[in-house]
PDB file of N, CA and C in Angstrom:
ATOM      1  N   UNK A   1      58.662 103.846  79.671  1.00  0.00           N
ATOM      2  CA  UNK A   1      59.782 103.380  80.481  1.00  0.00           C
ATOM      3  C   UNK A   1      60.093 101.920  80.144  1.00  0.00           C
ATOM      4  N   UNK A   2      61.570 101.827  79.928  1.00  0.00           N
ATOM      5  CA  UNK A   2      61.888 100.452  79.642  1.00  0.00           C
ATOM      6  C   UNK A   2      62.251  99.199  81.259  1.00  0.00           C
ATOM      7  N   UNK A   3      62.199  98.410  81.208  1.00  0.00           N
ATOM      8  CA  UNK A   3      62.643  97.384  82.645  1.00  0.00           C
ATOM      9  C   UNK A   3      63.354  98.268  83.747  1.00  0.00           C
ATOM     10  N   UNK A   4      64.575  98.890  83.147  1.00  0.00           N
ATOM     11  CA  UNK A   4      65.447  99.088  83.679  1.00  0.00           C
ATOM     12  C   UNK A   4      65.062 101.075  84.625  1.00  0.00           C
ATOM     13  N   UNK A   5      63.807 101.351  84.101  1.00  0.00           N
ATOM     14  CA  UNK A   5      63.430 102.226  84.765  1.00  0.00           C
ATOM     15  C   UNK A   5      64.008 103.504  83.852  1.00  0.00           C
ATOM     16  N   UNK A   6      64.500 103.373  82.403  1.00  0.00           N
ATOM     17  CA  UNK A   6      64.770 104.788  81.838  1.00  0.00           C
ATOM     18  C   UNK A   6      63.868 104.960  80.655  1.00  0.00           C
ATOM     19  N   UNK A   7      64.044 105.775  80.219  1.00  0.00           N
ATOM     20  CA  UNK A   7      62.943 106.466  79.199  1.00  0.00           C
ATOM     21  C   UNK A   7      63.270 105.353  78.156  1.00  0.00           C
ATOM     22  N   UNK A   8      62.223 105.130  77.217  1.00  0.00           N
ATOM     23  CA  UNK A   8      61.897 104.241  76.214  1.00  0.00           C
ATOM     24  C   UNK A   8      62.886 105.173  74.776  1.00  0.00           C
ATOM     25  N   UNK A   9      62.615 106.098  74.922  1.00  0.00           N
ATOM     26  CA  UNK A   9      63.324 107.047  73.676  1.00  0.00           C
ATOM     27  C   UNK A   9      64.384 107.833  74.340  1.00  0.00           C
ATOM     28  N   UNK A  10      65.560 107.761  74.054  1.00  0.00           N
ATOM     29  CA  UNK A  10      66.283 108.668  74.168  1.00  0.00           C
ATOM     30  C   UNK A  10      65.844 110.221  73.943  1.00  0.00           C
ATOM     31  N   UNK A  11      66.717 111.203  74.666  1.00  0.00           N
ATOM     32  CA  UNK A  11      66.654 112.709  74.595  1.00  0.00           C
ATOM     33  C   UNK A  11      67.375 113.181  73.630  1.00  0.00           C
ATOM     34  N   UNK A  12      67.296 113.685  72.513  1.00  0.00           N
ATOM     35  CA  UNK A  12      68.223 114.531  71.690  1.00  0.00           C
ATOM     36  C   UNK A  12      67.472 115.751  71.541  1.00  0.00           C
ATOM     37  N   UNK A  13      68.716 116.326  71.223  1.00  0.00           N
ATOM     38  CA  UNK A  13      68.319 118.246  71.076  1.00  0.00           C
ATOM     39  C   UNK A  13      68.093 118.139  69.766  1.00  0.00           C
ATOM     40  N   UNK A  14      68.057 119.076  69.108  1.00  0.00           N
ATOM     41  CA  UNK A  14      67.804 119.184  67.544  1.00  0.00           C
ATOM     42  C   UNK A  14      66.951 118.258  66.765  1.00  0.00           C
ATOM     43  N   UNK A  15      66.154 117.060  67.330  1.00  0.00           N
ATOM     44  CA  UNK A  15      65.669 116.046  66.766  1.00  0.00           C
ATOM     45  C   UNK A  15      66.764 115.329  65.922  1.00  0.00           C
ATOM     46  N   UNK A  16      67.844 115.563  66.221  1.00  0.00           N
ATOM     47  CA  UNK A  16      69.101 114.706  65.736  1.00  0.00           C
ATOM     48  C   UNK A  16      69.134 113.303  66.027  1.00  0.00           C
ATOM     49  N   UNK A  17      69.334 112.462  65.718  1.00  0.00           N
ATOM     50  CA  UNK A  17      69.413 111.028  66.116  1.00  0.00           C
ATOM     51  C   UNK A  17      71.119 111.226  66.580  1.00  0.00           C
ATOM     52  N   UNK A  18      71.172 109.834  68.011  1.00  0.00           N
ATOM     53  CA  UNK A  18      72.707 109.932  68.037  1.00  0.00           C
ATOM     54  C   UNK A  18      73.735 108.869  67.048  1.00  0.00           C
ATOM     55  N   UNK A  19      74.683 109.241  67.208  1.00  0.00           N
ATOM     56  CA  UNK A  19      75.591 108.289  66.084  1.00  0.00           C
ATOM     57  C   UNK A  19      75.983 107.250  66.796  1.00  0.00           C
ATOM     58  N   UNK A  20      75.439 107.219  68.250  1.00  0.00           N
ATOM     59  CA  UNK A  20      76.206 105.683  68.652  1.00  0.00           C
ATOM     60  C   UNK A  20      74.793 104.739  69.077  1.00  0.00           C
ATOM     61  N   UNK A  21      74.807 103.719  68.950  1.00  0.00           N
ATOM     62  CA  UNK A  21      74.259 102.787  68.845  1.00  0.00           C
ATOM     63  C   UNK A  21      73.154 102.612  70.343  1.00  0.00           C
ATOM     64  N   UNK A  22      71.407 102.493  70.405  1.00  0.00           N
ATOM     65  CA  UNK A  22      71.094 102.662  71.881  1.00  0.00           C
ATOM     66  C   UNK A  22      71.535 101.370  72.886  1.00  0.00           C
ATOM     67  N   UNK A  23      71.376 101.769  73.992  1.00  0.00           N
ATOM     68  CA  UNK A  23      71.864 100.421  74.876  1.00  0.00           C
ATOM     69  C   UNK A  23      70.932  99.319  74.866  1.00  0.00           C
ATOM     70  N   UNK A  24      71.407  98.381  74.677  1.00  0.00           N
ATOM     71  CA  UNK A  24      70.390  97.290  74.664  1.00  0.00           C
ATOM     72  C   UNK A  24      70.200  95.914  75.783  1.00  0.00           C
ATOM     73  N   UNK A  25      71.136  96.409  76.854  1.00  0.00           N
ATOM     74  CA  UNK A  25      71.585  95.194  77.444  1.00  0.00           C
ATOM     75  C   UNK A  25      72.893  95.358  78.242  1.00  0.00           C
ATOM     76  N   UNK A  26      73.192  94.293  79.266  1.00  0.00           N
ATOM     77  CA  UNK A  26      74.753  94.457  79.584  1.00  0.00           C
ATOM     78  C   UNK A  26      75.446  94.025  78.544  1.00  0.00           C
ATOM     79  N   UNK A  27      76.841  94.853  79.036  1.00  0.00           N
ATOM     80  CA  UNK A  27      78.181  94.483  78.485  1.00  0.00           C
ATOM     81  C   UNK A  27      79.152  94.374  78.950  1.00  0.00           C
ATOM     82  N   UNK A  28      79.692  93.244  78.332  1.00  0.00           N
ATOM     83  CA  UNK A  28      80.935  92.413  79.011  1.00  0.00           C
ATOM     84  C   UNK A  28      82.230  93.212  78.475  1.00  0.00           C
ATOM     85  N   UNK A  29      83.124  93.634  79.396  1.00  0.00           N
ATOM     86  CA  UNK A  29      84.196  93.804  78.824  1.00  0.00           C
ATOM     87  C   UNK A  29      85.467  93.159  79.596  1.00  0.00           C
ATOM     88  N   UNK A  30      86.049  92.757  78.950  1.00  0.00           N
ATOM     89  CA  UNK A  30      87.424  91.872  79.287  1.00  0.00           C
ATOM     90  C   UNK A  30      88.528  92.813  79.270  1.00  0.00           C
ATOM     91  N   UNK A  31      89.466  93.326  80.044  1.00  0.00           N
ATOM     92  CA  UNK A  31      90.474  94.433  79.555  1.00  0.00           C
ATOM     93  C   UNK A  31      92.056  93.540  79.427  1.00  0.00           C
ATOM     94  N   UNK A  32      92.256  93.940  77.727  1.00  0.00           N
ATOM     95  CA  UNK A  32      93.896  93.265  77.681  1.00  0.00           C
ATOM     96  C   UNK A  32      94.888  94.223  77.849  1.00  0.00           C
ATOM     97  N   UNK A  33      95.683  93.698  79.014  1.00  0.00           N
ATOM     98  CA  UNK A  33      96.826  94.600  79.582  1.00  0.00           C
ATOM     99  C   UNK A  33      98.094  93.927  78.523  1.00  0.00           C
ATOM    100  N   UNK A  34      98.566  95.033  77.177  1.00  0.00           N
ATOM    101  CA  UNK A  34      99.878  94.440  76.767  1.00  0.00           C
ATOM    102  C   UNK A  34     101.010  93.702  77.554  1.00  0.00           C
ATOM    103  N   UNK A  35     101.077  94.392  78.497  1.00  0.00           N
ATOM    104  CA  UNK A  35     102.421  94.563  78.956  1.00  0.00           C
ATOM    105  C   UNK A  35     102.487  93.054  79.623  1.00  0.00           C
ATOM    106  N   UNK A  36     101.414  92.769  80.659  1.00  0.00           N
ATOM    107  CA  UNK A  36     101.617  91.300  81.036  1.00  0.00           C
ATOM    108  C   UNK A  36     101.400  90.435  80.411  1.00  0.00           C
ATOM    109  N   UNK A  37     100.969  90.495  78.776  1.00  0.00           N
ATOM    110  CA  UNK A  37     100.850  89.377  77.891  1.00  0.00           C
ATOM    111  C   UNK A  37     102.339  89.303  77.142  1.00  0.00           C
ATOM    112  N   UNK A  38     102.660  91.019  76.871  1.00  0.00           N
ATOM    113  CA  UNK A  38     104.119  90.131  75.926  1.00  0.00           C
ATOM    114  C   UNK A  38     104.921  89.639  77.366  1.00  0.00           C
ATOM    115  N   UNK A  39     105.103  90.114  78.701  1.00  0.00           N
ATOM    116  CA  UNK A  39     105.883  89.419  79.764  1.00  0.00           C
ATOM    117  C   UNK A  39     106.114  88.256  79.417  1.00  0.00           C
ATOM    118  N   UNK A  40     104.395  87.575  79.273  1.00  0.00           N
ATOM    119  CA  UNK A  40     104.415  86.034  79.575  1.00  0.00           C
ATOM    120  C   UNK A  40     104.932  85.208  78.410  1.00  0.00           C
ATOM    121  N   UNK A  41     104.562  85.783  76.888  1.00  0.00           N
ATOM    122  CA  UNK A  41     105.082  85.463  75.815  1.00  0.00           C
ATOM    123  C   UNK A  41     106.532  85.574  76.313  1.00  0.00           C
ATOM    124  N   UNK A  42     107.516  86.197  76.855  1.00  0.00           N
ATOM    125  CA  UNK A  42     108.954  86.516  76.878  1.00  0.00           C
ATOM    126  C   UNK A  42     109.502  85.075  77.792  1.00  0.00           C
ATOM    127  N   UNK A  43     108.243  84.653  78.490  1.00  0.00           N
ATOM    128  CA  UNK A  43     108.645  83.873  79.445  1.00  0.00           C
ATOM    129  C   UNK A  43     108.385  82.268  79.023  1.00  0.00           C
ATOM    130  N   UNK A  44     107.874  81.924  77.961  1.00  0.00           N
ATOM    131  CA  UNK A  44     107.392  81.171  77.115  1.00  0.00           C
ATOM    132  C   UNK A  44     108.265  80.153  77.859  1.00  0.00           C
ATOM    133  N   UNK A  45     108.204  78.701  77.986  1.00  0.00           N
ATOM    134  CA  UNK A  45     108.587  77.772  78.723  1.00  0.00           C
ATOM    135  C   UNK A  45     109.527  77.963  79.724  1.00  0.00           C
ATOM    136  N   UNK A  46     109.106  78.534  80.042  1.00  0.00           N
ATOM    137  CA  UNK A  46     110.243  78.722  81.423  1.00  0.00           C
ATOM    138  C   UNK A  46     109.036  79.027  82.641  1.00  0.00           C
ATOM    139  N   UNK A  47     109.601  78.639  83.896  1.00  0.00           N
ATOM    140  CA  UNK A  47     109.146  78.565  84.898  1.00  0.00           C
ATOM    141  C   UNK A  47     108.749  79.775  85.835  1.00  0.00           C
ATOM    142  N   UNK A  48     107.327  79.987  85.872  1.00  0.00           N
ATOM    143  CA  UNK A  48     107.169  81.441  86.551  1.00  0.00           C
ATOM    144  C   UNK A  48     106.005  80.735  87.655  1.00  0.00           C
ATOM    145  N   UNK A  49     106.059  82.208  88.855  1.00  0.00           N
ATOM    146  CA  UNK A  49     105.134  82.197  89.489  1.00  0.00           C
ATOM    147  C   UNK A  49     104.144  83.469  89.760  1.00  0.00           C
ATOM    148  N   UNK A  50     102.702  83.065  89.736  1.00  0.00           N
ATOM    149  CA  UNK A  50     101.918  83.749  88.949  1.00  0.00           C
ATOM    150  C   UNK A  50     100.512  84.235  90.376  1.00  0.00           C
ATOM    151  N   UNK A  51     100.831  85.428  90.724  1.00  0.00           N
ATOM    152  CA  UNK A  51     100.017  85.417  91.679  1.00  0.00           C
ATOM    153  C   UNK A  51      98.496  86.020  91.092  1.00  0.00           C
ATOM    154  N   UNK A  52      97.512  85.490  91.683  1.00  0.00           N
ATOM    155  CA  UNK A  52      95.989  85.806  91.041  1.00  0.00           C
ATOM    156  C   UNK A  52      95.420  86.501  92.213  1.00  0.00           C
ATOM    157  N   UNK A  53      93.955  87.108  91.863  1.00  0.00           N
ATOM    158  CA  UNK A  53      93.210  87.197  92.878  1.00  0.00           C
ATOM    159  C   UNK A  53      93.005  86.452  93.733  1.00  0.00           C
ATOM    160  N   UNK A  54      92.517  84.737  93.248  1.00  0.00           N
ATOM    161  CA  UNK A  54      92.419  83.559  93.575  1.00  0.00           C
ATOM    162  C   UNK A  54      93.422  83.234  94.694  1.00  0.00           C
ATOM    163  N   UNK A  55      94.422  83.742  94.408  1.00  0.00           N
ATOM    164  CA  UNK A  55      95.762  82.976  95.485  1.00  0.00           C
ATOM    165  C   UNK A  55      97.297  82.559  94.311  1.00  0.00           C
ATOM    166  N   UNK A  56      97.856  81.928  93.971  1.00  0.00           N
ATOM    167  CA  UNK A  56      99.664  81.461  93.705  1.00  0.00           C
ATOM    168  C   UNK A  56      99.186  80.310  92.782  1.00  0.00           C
ATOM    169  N   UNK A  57      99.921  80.162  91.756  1.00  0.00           N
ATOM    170  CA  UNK A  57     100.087  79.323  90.321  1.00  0.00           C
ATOM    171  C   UNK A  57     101.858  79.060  90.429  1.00  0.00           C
ATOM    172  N   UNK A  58     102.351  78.289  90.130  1.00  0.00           N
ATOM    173  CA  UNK A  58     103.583  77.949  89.847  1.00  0.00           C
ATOM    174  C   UNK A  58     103.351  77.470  88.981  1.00  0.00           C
ATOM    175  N   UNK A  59     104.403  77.447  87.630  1.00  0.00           N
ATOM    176  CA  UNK A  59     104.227  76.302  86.260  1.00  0.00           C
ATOM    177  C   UNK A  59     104.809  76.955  85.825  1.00  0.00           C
ATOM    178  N   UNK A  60     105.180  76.047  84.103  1.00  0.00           N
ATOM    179  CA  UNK A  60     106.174  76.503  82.942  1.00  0.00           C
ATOM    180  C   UNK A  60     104.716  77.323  82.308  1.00  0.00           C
ATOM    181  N   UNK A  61     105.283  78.116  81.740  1.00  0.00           N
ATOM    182  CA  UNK A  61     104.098  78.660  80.568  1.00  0.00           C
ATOM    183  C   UNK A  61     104.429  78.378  78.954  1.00  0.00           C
ATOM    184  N   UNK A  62     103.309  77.427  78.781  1.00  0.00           N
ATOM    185  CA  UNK A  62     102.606  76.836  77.636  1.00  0.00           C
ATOM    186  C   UNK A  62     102.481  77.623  76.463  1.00  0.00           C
ATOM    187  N   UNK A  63     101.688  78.517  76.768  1.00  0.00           N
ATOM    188  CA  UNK A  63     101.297  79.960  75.858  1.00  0.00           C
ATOM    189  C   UNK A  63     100.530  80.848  76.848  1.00  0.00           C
ATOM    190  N   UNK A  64     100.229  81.836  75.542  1.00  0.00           N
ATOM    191  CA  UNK A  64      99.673  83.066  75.837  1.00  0.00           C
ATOM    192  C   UNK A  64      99.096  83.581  75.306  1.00  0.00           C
ATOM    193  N   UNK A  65      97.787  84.088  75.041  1.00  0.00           N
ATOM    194  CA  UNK A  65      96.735  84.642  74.693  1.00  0.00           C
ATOM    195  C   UNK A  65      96.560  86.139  74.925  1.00  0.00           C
ATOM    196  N   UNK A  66      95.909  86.929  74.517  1.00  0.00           N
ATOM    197  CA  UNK A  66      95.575  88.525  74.809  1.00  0.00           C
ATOM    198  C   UNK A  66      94.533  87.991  76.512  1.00  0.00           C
ATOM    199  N   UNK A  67      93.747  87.349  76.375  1.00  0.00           N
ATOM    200  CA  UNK A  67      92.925  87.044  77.363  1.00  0.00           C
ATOM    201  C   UNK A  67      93.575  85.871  78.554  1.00  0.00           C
ATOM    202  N   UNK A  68      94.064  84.878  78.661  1.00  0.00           N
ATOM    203  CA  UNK A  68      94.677  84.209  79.310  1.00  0.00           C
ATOM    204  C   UNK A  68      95.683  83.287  79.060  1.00  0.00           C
ATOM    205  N   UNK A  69      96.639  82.331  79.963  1.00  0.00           N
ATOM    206  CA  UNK A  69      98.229  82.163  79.683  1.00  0.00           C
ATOM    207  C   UNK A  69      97.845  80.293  80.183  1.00  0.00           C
ATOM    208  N   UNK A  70      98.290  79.878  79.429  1.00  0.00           N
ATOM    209  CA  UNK A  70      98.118  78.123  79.938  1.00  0.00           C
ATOM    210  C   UNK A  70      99.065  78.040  80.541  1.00  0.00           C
ATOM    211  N   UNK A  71      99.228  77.251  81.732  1.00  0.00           N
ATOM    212  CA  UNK A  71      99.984  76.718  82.427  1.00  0.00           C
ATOM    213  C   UNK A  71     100.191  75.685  82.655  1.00  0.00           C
ATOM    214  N   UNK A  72     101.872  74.710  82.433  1.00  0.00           N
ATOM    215  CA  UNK A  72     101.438  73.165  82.865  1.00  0.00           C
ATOM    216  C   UNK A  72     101.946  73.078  84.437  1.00  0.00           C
ATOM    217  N   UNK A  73     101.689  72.680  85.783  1.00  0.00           N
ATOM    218  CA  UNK A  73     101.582  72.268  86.141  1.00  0.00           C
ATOM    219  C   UNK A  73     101.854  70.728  86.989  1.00  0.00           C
ATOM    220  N   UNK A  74     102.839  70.248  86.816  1.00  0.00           N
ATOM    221  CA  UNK A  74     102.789  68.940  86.938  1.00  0.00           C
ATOM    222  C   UNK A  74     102.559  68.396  85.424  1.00  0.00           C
ATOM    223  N   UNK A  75     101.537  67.186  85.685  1.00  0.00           N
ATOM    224  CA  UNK A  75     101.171  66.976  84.543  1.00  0.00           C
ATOM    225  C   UNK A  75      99.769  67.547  83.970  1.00  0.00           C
ATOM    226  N   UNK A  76      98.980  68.390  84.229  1.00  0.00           N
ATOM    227  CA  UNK A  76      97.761  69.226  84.349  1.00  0.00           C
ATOM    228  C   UNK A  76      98.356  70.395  83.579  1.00  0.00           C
ATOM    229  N   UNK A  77      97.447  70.995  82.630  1.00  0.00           N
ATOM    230  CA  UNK A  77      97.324  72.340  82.402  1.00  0.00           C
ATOM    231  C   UNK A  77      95.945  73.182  82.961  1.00  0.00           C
ATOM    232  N   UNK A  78      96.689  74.559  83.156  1.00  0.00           N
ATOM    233  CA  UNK A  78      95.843  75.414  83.658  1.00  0.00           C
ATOM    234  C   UNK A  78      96.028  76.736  83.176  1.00  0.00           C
ATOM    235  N   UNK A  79      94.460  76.991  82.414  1.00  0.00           N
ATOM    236  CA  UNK A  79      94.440  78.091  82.042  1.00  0.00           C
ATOM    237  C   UNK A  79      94.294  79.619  82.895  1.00  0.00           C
ATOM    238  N   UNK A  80      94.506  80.866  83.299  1.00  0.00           N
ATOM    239  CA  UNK A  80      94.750  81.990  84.142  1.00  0.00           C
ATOM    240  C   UNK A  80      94.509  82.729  83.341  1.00  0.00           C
ATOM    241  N   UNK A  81      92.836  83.383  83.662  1.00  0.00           N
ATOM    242  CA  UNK A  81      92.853  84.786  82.792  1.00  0.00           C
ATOM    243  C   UNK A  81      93.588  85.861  83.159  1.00  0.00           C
ATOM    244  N   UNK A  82      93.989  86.956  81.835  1.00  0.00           N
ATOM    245  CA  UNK A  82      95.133  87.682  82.360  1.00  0.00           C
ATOM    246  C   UNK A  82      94.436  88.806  83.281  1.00  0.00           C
ATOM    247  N   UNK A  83      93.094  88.933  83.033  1.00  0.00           N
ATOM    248  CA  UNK A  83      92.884  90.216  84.296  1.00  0.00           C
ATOM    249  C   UNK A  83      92.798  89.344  85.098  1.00  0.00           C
ATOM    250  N   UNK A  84      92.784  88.241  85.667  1.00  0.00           N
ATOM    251  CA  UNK A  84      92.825  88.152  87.269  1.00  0.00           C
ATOM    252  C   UNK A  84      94.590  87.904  87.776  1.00  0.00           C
ATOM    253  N   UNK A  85      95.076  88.220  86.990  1.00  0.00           N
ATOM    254  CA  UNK A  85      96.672  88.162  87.907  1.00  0.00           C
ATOM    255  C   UNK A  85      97.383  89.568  87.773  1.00  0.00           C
ATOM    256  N   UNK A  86      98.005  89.713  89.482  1.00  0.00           N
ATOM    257  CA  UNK A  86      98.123  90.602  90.078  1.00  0.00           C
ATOM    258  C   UNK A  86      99.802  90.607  89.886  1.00  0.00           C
ATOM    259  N   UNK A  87     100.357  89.545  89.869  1.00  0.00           N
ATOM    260  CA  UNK A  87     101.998  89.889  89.413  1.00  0.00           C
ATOM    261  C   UNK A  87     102.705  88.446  88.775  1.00  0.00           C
ATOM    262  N   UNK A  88     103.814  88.743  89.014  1.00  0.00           N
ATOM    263  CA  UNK A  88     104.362  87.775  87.522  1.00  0.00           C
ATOM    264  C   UNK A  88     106.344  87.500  88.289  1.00  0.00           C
ATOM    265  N   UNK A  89     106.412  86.708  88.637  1.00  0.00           N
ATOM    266  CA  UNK A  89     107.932  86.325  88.976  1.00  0.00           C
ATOM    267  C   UNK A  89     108.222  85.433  88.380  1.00  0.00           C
ATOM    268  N   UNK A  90     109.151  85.570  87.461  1.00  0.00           N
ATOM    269  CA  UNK A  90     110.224  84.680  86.402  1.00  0.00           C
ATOM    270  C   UNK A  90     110.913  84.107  87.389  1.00  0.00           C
ATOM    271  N   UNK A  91     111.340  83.120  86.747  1.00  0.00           N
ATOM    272  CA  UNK A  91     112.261  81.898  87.688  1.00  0.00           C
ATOM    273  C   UNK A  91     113.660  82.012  87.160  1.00  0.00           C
TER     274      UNK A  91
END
């Protein structure tokens, strides 16, 4: 038994080995939603408001990334990963 309380060797039928790789650990996954990245690309300096889990962003948008959208702010930039925002209003 490994830490995590499962068998040290995997089960295969046939004495086949499997073709995917054993688990070794957590994994992080980040999910990129197209649709609200080209939005924000479409919205490229122009003034949006950007609601998050967190709570409301107002700013021009800077850029845009598959993973998150810079925002300036005043005179401050602020980066917003794209899975934590919940909607998107163009100005």
């Amino acid at each position: 038994m490994n830490p995590y309380g499962m068998p040290s060797q995997p089960y295969h039928q046939g004495g086949q080995s499997p073709s995917l790789p054993l688990f070794n650990g957590p994994v992080t996954v980040n999910p990129v939603d197209p649709f609200v990245v080209e939005t924000l690309q479409g919205c490229m300096g122009h003034y949006v408001v950007i609601e998050t889990t967190r709570g409301r962003i107002e700013g021009i948008v800077q850029s845009c990334k598959p993973d998150h959208v810079a925002l300036r702010v005043r005179n401050n930039t602020f980066f917003v990963r794209i899975a934590e925002i919940v909607w998107i209003m163009p100005d």
